[in-house]
C-alpha atoms as a PDB file:
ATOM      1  CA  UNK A   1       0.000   0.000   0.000  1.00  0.00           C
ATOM      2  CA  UNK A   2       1.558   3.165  -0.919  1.00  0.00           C
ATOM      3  CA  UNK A   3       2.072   5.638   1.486  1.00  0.00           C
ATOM      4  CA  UNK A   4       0.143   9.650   1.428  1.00  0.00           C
ATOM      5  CA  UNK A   5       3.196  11.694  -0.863  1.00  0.00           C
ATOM      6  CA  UNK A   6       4.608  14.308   1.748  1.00  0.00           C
ATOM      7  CA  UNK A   7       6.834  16.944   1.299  1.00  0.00           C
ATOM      8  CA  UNK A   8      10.562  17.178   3.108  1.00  0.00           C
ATOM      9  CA  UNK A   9      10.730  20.298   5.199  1.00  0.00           C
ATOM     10  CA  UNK A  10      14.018  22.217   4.183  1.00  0.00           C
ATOM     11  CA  UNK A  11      15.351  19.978   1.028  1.00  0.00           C
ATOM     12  CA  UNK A  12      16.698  21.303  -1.735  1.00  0.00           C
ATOM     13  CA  UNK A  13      16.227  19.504  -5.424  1.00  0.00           C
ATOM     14  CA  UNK A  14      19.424  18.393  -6.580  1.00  0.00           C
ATOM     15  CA  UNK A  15      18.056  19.415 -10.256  1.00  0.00           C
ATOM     16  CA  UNK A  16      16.622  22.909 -10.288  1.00  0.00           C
ATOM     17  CA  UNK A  17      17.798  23.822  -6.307  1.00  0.00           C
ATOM     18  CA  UNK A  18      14.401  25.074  -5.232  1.00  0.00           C
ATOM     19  CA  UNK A  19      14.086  24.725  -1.839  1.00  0.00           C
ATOM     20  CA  UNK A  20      10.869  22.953  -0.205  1.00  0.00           C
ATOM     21  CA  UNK A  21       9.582  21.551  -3.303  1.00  0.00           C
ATOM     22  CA  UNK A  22      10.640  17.475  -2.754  1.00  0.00           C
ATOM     23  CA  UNK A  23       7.584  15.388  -1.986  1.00  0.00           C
ATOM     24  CA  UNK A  24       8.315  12.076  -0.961  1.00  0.00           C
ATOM     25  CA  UNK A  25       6.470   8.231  -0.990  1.00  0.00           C
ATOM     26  CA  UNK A  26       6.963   5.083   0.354  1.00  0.00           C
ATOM     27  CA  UNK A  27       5.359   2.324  -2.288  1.00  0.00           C
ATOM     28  CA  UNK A  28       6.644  -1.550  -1.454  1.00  0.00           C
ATOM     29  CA  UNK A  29      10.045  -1.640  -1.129  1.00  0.00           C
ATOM     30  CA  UNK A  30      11.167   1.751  -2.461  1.00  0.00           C
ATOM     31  CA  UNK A  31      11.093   5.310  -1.626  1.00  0.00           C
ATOM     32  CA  UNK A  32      10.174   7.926  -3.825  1.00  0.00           C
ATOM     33  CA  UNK A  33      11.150  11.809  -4.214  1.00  0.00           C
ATOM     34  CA  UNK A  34       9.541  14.198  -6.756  1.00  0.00           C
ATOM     35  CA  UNK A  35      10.267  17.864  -7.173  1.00  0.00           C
ATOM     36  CA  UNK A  36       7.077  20.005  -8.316  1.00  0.00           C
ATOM     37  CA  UNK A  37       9.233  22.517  -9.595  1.00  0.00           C
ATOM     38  CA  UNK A  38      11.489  20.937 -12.933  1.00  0.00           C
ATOM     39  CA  UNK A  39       9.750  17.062 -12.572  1.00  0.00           C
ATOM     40  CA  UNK A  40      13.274  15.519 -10.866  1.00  0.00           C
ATOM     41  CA  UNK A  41      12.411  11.970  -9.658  1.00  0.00           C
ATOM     42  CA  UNK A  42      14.748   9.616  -7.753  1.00  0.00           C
ATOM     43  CA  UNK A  43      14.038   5.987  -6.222  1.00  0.00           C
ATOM     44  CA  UNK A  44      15.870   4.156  -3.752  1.00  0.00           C
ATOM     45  CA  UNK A  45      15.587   0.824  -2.117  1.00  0.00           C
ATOM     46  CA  UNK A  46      14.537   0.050   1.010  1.00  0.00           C
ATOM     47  CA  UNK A  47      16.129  -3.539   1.240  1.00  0.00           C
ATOM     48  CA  UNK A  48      19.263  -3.945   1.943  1.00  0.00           C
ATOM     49  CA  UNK A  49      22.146  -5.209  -0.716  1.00  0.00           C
ATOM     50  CA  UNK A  50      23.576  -8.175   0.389  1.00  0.00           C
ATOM     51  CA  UNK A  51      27.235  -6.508  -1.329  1.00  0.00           C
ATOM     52  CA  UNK A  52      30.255  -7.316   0.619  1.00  0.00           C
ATOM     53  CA  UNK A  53      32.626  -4.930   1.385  1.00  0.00           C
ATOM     54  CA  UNK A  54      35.214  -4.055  -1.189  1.00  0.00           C
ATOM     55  CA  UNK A  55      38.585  -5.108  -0.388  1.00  0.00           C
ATOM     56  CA  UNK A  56      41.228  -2.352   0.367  1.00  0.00           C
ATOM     57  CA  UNK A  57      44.172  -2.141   1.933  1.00  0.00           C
ATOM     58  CA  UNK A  58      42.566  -0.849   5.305  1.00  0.00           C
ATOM     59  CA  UNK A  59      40.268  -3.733   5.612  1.00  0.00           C
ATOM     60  CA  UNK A  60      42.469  -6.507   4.642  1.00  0.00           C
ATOM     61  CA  UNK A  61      44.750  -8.277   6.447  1.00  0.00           C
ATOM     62  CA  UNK A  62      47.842 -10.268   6.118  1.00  0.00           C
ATOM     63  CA  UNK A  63      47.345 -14.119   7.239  1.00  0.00           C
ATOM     64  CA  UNK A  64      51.060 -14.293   8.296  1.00  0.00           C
ATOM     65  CA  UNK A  65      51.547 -11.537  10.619  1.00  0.00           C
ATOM     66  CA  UNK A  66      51.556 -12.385  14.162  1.00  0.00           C
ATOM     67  CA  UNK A  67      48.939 -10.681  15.902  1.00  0.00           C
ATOM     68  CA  UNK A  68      50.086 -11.356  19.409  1.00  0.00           C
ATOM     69  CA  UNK A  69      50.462  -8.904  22.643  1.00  0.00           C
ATOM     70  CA  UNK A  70      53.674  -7.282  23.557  1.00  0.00           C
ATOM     71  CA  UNK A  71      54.402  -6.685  27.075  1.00  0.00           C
ATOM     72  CA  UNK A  72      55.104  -3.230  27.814  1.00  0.00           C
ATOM     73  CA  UNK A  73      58.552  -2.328  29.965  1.00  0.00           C
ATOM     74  CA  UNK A  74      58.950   0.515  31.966  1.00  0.00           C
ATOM     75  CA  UNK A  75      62.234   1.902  33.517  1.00  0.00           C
ATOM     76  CA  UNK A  76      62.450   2.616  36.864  1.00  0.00           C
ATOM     77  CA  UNK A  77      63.448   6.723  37.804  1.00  0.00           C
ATOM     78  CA  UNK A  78      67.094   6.547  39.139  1.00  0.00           C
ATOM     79  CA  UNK A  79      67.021   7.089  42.648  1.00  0.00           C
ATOM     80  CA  UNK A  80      67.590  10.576  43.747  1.00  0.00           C
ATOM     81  CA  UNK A  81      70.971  10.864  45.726  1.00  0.00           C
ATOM     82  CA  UNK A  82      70.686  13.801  47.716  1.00  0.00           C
ATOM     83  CA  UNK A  83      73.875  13.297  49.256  1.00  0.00           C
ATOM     84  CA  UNK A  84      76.157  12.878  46.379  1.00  0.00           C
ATOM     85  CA  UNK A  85      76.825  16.647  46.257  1.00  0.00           C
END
């Protein structure tokens, strides 16, 4: 059932740039915005892609690095020798 067409408070229409003329709809799975201005109309999908993630260097890891936890040292202050002088 498609939902009442309703207009978005503050957008601006990629198209003509008119500001508070983008009604939008719901109909199934998709989402609708119209501008009453110039006639732009867009779709997008409400389901999700099932797309993996691209591989890039960021996300991708190298099976023969150790991942392992290095204890941290810390050195002790020297002692302060007041009498030394």
């Amino acid at each position: 059932m498609p939902s009442p067409k309703r207009f978005i408070a503050g957008a601006v229409c990629p198209r003509c740039g008119a500001m508070d003329r983008l009604m939008m709809h719901r109909d199934g799975d998709h989402q609708y915005r119209e501008c009453i201005d110039c006639g732009f109309e867009d779709a997008q999908s409400l389901v999700e892609d099932a797309t993996p993630e691209p591989e890039t260097r960021v996300n991708r890891r190298d099976p023969s690095e150790q991942h392992t936890v290095e204890p941290v040292v810390f050195f002790k202050a020297p002692a302060d020798d007041s009498d030394r002088d």
